[in-house]
C-alpha atoms as a PDB file:
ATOM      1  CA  UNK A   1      20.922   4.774   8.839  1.00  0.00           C
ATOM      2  CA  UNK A   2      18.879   5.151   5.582  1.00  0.00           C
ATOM      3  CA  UNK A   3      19.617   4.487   2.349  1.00  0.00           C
ATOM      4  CA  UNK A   4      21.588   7.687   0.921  1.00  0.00           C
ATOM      5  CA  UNK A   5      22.272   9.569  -2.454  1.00  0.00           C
ATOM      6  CA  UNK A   6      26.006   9.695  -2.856  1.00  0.00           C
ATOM      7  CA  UNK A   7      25.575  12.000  -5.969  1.00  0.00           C
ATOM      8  CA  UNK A   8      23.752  14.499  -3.144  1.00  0.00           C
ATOM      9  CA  UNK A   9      26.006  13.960  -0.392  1.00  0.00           C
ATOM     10  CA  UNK A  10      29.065  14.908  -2.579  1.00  0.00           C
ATOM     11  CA  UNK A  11      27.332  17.836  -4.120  1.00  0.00           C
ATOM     12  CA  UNK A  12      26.492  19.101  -0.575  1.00  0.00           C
ATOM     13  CA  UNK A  13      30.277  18.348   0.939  1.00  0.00           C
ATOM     14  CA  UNK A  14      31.468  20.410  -2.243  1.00  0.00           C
ATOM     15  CA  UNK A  15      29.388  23.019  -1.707  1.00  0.00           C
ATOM     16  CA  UNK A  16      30.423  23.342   2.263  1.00  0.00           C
ATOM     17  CA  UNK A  17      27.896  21.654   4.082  1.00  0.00           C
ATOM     18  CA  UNK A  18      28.985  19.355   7.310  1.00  0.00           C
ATOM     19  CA  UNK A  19      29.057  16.016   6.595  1.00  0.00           C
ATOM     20  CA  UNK A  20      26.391  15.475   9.003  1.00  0.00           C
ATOM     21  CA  UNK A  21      24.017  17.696   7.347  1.00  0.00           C
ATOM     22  CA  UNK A  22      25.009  16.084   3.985  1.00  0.00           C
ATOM     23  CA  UNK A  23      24.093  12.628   5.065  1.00  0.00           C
ATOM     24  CA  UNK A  24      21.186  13.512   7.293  1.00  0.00           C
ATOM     25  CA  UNK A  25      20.151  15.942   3.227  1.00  0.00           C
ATOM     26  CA  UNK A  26      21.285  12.905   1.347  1.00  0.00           C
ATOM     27  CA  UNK A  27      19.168  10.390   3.461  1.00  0.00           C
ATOM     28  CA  UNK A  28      16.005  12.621   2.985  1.00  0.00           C
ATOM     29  CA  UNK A  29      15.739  11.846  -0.618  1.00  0.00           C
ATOM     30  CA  UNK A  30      13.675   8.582  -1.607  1.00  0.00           C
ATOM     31  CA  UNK A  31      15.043   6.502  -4.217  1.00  0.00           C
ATOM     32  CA  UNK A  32      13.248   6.138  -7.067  1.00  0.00           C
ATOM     33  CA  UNK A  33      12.344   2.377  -6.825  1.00  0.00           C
ATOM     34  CA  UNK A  34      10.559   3.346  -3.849  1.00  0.00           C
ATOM     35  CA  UNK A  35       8.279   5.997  -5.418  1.00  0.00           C
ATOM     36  CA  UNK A  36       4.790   5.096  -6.949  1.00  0.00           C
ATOM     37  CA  UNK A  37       4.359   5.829 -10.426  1.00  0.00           C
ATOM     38  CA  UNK A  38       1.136   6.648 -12.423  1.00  0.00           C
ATOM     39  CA  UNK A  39       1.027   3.399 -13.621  1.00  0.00           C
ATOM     40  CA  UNK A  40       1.631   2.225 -10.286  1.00  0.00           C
ATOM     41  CA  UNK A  41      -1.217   4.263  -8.674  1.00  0.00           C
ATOM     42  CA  UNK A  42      -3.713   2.891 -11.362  1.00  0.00           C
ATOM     43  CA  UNK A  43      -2.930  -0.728 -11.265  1.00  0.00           C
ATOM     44  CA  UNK A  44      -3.617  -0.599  -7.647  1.00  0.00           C
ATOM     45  CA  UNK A  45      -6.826   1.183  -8.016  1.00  0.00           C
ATOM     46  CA  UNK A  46      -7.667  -1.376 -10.467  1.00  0.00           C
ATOM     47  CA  UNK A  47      -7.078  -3.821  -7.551  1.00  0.00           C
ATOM     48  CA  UNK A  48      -8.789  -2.261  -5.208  1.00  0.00           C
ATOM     49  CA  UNK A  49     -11.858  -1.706  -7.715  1.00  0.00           C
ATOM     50  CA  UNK A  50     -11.811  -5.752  -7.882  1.00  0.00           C
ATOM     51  CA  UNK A  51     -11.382  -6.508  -4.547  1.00  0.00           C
ATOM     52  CA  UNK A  52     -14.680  -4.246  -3.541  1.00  0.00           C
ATOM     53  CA  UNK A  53     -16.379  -6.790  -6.332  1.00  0.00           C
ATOM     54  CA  UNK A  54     -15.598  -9.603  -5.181  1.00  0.00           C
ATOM     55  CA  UNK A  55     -16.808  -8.499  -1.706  1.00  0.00           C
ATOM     56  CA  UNK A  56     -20.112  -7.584  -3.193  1.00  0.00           C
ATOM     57  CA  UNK A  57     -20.384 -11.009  -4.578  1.00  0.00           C
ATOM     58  CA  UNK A  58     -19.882 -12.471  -1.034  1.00  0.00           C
ATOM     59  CA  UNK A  59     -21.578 -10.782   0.571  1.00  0.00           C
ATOM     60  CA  UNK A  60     -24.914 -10.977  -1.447  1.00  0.00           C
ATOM     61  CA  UNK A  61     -24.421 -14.472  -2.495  1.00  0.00           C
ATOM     62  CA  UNK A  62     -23.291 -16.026   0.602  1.00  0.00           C
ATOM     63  CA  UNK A  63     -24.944 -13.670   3.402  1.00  0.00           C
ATOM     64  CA  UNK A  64     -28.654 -15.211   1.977  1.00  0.00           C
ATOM     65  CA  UNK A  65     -27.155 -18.459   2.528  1.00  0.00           C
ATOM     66  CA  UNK A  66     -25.979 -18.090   5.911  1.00  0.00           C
ATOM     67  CA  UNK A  67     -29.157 -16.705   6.551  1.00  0.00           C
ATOM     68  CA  UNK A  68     -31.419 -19.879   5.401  1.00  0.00           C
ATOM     69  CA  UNK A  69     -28.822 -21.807   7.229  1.00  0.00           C
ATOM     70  CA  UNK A  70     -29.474 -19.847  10.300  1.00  0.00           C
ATOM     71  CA  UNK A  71     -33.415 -20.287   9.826  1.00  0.00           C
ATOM     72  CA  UNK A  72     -33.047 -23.903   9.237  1.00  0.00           C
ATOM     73  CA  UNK A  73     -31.354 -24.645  12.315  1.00  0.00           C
ATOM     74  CA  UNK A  74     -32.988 -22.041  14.174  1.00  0.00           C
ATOM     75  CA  UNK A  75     -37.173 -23.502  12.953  1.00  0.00           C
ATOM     76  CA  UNK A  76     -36.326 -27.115  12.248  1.00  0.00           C
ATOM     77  CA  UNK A  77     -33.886 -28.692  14.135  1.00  0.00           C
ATOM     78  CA  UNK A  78     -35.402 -30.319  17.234  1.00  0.00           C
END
């Protein structure tokens, strides 16, 4: 069972729905602390912005290094 509006559910009893199809109604609706916002939305593309950076950064400051690593052992290790 879901979390449910009470201010719905007694609307829809009032109004002469079951009390089945009031809950199941009532349940439907999301609670606002569980809805994104604007803000919301652009702090995490903000994030995600940052994260792609900093996977940039690895990968085009490490991957050379991996790669003369790689040669080393490959060309002068005996």
């Amino acid at each position: 069972m879901g979390v449910m509006v009470s201010e719905i559910y007694d609307a829809l009893i009032d109004a002469g729905a079951t009390e089945a199809k009031a809950r199941a109604a009532a349940e439907a609706i999301p609670i606002s602390d569980q809805l994104a916002t604007k803000r919301d939305i652009i702090e995490l593309k903000t994030d995600i912005a940052s994260l792609k950076a900093d996977s940039k950064i690895i990968k085009y400051v490490f991957a050379p290094a991996v790669i003369l690593l790689l040669l080393k052992i490959a060309f002068f290790s005996s």
